[in-house]
C-alpha atoms as a PDB file:
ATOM      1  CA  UNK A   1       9.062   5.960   6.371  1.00  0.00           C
ATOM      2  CA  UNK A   2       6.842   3.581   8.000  1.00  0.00           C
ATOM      3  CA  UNK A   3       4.447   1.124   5.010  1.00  0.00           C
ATOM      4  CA  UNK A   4       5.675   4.313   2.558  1.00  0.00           C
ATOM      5  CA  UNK A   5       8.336   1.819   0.271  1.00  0.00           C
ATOM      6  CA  UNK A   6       9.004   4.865  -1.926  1.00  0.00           C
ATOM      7  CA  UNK A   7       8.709   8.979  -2.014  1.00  0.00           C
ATOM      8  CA  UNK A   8       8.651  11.014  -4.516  1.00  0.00           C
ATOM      9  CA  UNK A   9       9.478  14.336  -4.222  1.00  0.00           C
ATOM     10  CA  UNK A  10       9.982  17.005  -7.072  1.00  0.00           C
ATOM     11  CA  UNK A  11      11.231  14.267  -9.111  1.00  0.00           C
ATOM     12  CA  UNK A  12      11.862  16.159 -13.422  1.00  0.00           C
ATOM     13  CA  UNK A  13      14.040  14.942 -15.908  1.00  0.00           C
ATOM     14  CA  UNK A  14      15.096  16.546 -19.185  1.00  0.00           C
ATOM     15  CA  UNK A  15      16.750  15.785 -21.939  1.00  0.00           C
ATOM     16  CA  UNK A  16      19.378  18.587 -22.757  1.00  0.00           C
ATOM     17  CA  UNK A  17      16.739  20.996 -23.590  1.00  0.00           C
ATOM     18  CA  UNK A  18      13.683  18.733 -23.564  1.00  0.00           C
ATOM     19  CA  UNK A  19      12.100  18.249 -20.168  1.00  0.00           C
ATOM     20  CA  UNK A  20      10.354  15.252 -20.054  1.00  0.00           C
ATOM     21  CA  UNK A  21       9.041  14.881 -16.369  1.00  0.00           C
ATOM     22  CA  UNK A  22       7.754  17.855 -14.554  1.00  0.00           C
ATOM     23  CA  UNK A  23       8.360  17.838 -10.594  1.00  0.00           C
ATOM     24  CA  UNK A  24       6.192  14.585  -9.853  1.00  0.00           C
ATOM     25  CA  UNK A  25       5.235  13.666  -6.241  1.00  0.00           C
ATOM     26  CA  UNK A  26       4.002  10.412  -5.991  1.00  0.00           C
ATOM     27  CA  UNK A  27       4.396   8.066  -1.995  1.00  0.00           C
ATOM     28  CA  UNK A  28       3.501   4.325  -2.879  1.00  0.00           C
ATOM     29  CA  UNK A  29       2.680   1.801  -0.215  1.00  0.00           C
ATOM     30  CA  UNK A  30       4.163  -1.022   0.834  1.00  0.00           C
ATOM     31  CA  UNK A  31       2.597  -3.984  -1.015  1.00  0.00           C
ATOM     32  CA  UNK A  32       0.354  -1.519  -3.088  1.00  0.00           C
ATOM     33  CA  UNK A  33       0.244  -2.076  -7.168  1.00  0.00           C
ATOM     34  CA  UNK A  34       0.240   0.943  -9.064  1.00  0.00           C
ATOM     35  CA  UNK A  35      -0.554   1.417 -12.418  1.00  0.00           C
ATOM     36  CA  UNK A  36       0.404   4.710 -14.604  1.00  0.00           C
ATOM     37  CA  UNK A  37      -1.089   5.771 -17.826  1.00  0.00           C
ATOM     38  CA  UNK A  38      -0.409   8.215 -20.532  1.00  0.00           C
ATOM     39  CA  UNK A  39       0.368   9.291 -24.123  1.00  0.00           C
ATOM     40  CA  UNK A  40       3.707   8.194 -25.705  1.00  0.00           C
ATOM     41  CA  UNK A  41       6.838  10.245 -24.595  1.00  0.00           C
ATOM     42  CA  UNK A  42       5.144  11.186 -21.522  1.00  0.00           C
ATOM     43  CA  UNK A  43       8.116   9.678 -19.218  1.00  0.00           C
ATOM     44  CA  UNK A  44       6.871   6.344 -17.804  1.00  0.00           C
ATOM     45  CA  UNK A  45       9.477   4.251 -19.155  1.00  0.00           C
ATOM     46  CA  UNK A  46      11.816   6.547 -18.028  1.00  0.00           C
ATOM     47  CA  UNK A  47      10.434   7.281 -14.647  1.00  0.00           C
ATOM     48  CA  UNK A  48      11.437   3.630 -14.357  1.00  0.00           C
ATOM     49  CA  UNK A  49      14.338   3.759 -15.632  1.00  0.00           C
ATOM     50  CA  UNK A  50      15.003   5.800 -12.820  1.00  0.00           C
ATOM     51  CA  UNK A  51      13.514   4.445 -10.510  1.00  0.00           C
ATOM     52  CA  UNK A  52      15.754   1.590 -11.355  1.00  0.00           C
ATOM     53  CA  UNK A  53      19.187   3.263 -10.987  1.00  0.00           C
ATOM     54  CA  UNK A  54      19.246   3.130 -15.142  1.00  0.00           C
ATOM     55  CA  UNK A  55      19.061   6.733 -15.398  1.00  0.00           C
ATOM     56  CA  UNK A  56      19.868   9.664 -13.096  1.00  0.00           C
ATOM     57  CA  UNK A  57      16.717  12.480 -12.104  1.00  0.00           C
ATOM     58  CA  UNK A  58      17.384  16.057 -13.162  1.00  0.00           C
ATOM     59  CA  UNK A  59      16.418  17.361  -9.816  1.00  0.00           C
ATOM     60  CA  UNK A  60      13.942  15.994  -6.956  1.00  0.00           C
ATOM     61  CA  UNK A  61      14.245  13.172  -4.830  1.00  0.00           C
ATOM     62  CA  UNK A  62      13.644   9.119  -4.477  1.00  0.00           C
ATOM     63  CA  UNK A  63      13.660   7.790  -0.803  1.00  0.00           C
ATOM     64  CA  UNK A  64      13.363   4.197  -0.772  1.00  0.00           C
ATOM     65  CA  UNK A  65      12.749   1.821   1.437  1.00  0.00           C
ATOM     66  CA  UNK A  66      13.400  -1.590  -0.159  1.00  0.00           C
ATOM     67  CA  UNK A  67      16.053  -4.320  -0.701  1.00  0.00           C
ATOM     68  CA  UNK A  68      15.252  -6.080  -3.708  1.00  0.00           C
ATOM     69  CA  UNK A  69      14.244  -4.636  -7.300  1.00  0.00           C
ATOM     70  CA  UNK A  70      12.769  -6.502 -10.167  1.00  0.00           C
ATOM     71  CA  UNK A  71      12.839  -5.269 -13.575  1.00  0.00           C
ATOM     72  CA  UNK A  72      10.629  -7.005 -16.299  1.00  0.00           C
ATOM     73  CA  UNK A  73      11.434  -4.720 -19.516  1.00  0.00           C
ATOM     74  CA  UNK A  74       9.494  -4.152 -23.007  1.00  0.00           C
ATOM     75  CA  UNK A  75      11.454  -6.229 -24.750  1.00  0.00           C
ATOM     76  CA  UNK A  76      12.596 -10.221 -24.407  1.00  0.00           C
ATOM     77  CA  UNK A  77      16.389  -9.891 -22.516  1.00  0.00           C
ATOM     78  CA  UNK A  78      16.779 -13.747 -22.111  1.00  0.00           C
ATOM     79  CA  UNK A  79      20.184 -14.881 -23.117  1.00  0.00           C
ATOM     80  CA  UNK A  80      19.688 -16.786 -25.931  1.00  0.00           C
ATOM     81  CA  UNK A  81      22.657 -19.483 -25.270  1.00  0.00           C
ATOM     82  CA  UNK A  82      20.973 -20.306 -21.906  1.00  0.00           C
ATOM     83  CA  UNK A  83      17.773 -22.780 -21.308  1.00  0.00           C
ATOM     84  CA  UNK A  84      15.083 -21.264 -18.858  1.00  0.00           C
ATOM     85  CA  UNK A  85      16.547 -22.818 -15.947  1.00  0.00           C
ATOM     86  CA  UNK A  86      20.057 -20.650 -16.874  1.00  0.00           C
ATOM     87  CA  UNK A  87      18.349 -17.732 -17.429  1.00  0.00           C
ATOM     88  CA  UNK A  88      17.340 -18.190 -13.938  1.00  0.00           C
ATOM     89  CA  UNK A  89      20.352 -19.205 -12.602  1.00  0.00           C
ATOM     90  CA  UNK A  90      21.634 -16.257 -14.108  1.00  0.00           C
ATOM     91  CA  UNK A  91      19.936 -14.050 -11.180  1.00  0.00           C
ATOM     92  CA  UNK A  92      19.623 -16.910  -8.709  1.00  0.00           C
ATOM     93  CA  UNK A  93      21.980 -20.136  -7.472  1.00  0.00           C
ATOM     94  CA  UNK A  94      19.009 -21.051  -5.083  1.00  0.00           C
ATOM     95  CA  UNK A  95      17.862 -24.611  -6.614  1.00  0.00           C
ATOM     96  CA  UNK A  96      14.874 -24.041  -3.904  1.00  0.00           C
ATOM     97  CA  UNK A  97      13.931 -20.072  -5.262  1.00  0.00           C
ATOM     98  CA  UNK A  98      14.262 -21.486  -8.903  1.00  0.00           C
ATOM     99  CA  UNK A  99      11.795 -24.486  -8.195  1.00  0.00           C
ATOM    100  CA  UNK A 100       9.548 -22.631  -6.650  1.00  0.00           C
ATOM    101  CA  UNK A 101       8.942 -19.801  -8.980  1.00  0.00           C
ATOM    102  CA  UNK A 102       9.123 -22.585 -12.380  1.00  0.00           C
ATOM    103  CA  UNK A 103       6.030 -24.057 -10.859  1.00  0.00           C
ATOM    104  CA  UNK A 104       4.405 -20.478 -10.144  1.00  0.00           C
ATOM    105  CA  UNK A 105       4.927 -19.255 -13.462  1.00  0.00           C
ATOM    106  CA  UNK A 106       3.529 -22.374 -14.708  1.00  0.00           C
ATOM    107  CA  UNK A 107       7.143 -23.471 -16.466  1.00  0.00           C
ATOM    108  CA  UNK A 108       7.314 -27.028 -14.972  1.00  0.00           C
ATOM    109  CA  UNK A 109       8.415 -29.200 -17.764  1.00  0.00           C
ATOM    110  CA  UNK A 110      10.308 -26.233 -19.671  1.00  0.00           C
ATOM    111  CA  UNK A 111      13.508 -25.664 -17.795  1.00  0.00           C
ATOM    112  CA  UNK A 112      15.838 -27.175 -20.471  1.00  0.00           C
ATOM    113  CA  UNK A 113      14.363 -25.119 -23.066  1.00  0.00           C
ATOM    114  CA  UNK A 114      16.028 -22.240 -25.115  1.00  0.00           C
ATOM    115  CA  UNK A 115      14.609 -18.899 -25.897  1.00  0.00           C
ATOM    116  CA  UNK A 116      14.132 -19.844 -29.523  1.00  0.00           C
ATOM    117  CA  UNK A 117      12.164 -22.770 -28.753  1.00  0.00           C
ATOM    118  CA  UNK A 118       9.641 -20.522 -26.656  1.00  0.00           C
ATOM    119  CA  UNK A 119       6.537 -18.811 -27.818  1.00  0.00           C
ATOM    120  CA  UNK A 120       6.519 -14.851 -26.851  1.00  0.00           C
ATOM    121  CA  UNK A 121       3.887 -15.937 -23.765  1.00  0.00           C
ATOM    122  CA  UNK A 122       6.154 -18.747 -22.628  1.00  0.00           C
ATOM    123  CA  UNK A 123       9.409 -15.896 -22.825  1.00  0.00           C
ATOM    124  CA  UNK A 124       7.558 -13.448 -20.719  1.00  0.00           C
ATOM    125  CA  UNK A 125       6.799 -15.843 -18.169  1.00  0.00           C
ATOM    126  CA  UNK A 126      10.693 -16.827 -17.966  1.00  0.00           C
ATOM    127  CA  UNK A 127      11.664 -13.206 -17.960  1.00  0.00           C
ATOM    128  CA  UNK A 128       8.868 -12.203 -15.013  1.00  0.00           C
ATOM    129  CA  UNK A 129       9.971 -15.318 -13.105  1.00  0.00           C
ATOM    130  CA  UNK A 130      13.854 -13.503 -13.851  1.00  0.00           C
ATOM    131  CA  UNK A 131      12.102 -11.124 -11.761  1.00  0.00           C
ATOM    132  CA  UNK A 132      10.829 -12.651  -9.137  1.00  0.00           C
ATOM    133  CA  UNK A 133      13.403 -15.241  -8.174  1.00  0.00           C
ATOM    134  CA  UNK A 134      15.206 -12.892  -6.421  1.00  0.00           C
ATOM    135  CA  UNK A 135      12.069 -12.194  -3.976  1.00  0.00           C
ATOM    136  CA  UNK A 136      11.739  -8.865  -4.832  1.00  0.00           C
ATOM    137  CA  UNK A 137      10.473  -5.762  -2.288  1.00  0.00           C
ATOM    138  CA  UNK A 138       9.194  -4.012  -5.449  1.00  0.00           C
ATOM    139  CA  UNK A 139       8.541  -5.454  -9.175  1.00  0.00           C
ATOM    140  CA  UNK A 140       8.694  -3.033 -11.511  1.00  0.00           C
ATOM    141  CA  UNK A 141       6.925  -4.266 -15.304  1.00  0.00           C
ATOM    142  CA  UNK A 142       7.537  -1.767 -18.168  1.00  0.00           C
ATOM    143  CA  UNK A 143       4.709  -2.549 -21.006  1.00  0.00           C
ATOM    144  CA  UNK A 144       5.371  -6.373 -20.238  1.00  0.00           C
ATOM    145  CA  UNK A 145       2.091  -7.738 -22.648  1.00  0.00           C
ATOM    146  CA  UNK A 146       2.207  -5.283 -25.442  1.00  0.00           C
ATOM    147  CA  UNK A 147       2.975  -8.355 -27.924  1.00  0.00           C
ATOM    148  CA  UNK A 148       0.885 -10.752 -26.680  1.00  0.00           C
ATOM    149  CA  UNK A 149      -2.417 -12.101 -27.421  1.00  0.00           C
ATOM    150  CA  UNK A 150      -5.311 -11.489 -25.424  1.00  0.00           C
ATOM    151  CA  UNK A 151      -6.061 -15.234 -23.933  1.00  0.00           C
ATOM    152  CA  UNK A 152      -1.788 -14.919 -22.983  1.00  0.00           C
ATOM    153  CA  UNK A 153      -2.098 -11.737 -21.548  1.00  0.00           C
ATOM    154  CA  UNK A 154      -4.441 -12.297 -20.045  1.00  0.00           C
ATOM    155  CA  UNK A 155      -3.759 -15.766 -18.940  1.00  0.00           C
ATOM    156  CA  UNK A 156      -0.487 -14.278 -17.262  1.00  0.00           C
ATOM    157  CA  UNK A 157      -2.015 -10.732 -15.619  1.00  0.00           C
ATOM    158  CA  UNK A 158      -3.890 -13.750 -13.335  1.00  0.00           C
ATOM    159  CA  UNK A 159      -1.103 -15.679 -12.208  1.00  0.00           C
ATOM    160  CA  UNK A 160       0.459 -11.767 -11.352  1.00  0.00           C
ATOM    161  CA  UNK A 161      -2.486 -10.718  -9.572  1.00  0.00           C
ATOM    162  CA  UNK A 162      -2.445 -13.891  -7.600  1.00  0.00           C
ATOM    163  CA  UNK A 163       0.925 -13.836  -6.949  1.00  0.00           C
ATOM    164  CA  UNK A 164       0.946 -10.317  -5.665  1.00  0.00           C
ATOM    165  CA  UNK A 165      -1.840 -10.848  -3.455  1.00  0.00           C
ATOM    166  CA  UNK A 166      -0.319 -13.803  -1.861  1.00  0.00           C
ATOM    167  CA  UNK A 167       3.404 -12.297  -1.221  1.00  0.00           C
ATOM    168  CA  UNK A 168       2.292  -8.911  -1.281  1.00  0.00           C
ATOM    169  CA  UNK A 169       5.261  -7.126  -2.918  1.00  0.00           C
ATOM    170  CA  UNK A 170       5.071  -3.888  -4.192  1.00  0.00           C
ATOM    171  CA  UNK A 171       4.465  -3.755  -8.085  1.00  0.00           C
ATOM    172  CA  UNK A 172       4.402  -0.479 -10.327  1.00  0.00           C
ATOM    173  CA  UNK A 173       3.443  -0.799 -13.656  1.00  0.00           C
ATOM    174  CA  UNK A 174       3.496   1.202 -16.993  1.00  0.00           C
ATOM    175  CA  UNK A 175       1.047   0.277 -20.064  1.00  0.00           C
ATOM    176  CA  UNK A 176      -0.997   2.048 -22.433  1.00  0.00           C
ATOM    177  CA  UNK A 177      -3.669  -0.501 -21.951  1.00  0.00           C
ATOM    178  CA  UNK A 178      -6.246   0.626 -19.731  1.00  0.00           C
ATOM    179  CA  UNK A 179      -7.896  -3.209 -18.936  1.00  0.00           C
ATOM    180  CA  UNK A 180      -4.384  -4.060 -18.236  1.00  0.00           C
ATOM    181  CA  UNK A 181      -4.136  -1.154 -15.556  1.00  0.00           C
ATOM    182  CA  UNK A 182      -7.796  -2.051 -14.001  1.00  0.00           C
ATOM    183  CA  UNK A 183      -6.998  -5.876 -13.814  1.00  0.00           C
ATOM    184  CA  UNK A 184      -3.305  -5.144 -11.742  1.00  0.00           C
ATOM    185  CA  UNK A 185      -3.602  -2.275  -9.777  1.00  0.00           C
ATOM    186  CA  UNK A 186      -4.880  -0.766  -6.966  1.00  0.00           C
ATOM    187  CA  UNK A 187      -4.239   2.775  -7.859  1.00  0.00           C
ATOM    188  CA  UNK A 188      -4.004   4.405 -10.831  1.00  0.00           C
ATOM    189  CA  UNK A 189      -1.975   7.678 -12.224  1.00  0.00           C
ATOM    190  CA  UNK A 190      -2.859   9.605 -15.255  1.00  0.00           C
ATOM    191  CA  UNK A 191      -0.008  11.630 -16.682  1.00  0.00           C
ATOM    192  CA  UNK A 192      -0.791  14.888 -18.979  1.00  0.00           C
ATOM    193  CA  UNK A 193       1.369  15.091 -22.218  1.00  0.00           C
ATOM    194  CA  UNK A 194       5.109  15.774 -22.150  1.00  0.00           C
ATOM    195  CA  UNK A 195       6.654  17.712 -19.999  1.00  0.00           C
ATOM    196  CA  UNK A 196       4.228  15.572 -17.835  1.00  0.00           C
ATOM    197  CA  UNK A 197       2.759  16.037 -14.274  1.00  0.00           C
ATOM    198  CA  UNK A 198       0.534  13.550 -12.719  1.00  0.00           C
ATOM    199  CA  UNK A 199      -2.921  14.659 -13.868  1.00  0.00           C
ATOM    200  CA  UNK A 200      -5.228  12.549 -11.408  1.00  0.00           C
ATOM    201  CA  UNK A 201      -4.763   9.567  -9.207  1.00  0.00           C
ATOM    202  CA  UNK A 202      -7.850   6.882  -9.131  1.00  0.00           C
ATOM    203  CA  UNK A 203      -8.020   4.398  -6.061  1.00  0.00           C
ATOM    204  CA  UNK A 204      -9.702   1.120  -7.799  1.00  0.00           C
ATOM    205  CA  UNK A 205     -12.206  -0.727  -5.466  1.00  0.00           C
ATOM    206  CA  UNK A 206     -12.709  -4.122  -7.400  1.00  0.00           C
ATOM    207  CA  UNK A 207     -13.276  -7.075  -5.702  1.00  0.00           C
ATOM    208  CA  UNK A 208     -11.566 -10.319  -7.084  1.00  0.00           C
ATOM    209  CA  UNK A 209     -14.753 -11.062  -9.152  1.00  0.00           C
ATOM    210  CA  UNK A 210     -14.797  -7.734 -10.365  1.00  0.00           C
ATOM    211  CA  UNK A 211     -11.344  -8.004 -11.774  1.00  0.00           C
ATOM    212  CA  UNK A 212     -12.944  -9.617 -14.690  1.00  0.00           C
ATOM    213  CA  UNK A 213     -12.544  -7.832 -18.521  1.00  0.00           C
ATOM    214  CA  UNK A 214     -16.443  -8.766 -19.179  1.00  0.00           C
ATOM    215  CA  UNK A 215     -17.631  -8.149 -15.859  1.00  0.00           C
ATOM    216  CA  UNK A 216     -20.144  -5.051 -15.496  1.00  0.00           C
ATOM    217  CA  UNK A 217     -18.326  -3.424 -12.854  1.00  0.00           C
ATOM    218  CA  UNK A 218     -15.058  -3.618 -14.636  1.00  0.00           C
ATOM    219  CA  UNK A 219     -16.253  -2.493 -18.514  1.00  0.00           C
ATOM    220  CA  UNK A 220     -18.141   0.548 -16.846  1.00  0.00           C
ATOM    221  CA  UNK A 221     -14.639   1.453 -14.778  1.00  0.00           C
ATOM    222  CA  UNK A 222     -12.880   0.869 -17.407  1.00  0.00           C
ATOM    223  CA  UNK A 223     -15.193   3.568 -19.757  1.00  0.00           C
ATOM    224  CA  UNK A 224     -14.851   6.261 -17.124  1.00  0.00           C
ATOM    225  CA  UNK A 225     -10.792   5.838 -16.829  1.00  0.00           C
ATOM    226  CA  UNK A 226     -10.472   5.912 -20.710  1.00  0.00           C
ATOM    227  CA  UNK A 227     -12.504   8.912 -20.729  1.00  0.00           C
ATOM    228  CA  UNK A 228      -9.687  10.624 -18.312  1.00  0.00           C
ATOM    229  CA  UNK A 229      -7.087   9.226 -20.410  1.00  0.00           C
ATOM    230  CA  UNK A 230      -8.289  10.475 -23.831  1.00  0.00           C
ATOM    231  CA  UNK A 231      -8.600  14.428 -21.642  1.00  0.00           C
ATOM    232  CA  UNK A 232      -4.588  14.459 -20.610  1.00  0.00           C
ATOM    233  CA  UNK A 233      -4.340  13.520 -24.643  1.00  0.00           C
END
């Protein structure tokens, strides 16, 4: 497969009668970000889902090309009876992986605390350094700021971007929030309503001062993608 980390071919899914994803072919580089955007009950979450091994396609293909998966989900799956540095342990028994991704996810300090004693931007971070203790090929984030405030989501979508572009692992992520999709990725899909199809595909040429919400560049991008967006609505 060469840089190609995944290929898909034909992939659909339905639902008893309700087909849900429509024969989508989609090849994603290695180390590439991808972002994918669309109405509600388009698929995406479960195009992860089964991209994770979660749920089984309908018909089509995935050929893969990686080792290691991680999965940061909608919703906080800490376990509650564990401090941060459990929930790591959890995934990881490498003291040295563990220290090294507390300090990246700027943790340092909170590694006996419990879920409860978090704020929701201090959970995320554990569960996206979950994720990424295990050094993954391909990080996967289902709609991992919808409950966050701007200055936290934003505050974390850096320390991502950085950290992708220094261990360039593959990341593929799924949000309704177009600035989101602009600051992360280098390629974004627009699916059409359910059953969906991928509608258009838009290689993003920011440079790292670009990736700015305020910047000119980025506000004018990000008018012409929500224009797309609000046609496969």
């Amino acid at each position: 497969m060469g840089d190609v980390i995944l290929r898909i071919e034909k992939l659909s899914k339905h639902f008893k009668d309700l087909l849900v994803i429509n024969e989508w072919n989609l090849e994603v580089e290695r180390g590439e970000s991808i972002a994918i955007l669309g109405p509600s009950g388009c698929g995406k979450t479960t195009f992860l889902r089964i991209l994770s091994e979660l749920e089984k396609p309908s018909s089509g293909r995935i050929v893969s090309n990686y080792q290691k998966l991680g999965f940061v989900f909608q919703e906080s799956r800490l376990i509650p009876w564990k401090s941060v540095e459990g929930n790591l342990r959890f995934v990881s028994e490498s003291v040295k992986k563990i220290s090294e991704v507390i300090k990246k996810m700027k943790l340092d300090g909170f590694e006996d605390y419990f879920p409860i004693n978090l704020s929701g931007g201090m959970k995320q971070r554990v569960n996206l350094a979950r994720a990424l203790v295990v050094k993954p090929d391909l990080l996967i984030l289902d709609e991992p700021f919808f409950s966050l405030d701007l200055a936290t989501k934003v505050d974390i979508m850096k320390d991502i971007f950085f950290l992708h572009q220094n261990e360039k692992f593959t990341m593929i992520t799924v949000t309704h929030d177009v600035k989101e999709a602009l600051y992360l990725a280098d390629r974004v899909l627009i699916l059409s309503n359910r059953p969906s199809h991928i509608l258009k595909e838009l290689k993003l040429d920011l440079n790292e001062k670009e990736r700015c919400l305020s910047d000119h560049a980025f506000t004018a991008l990000e008018g012409e993608v929500i224009k797309e967006v609000l046609l496969a609505e």
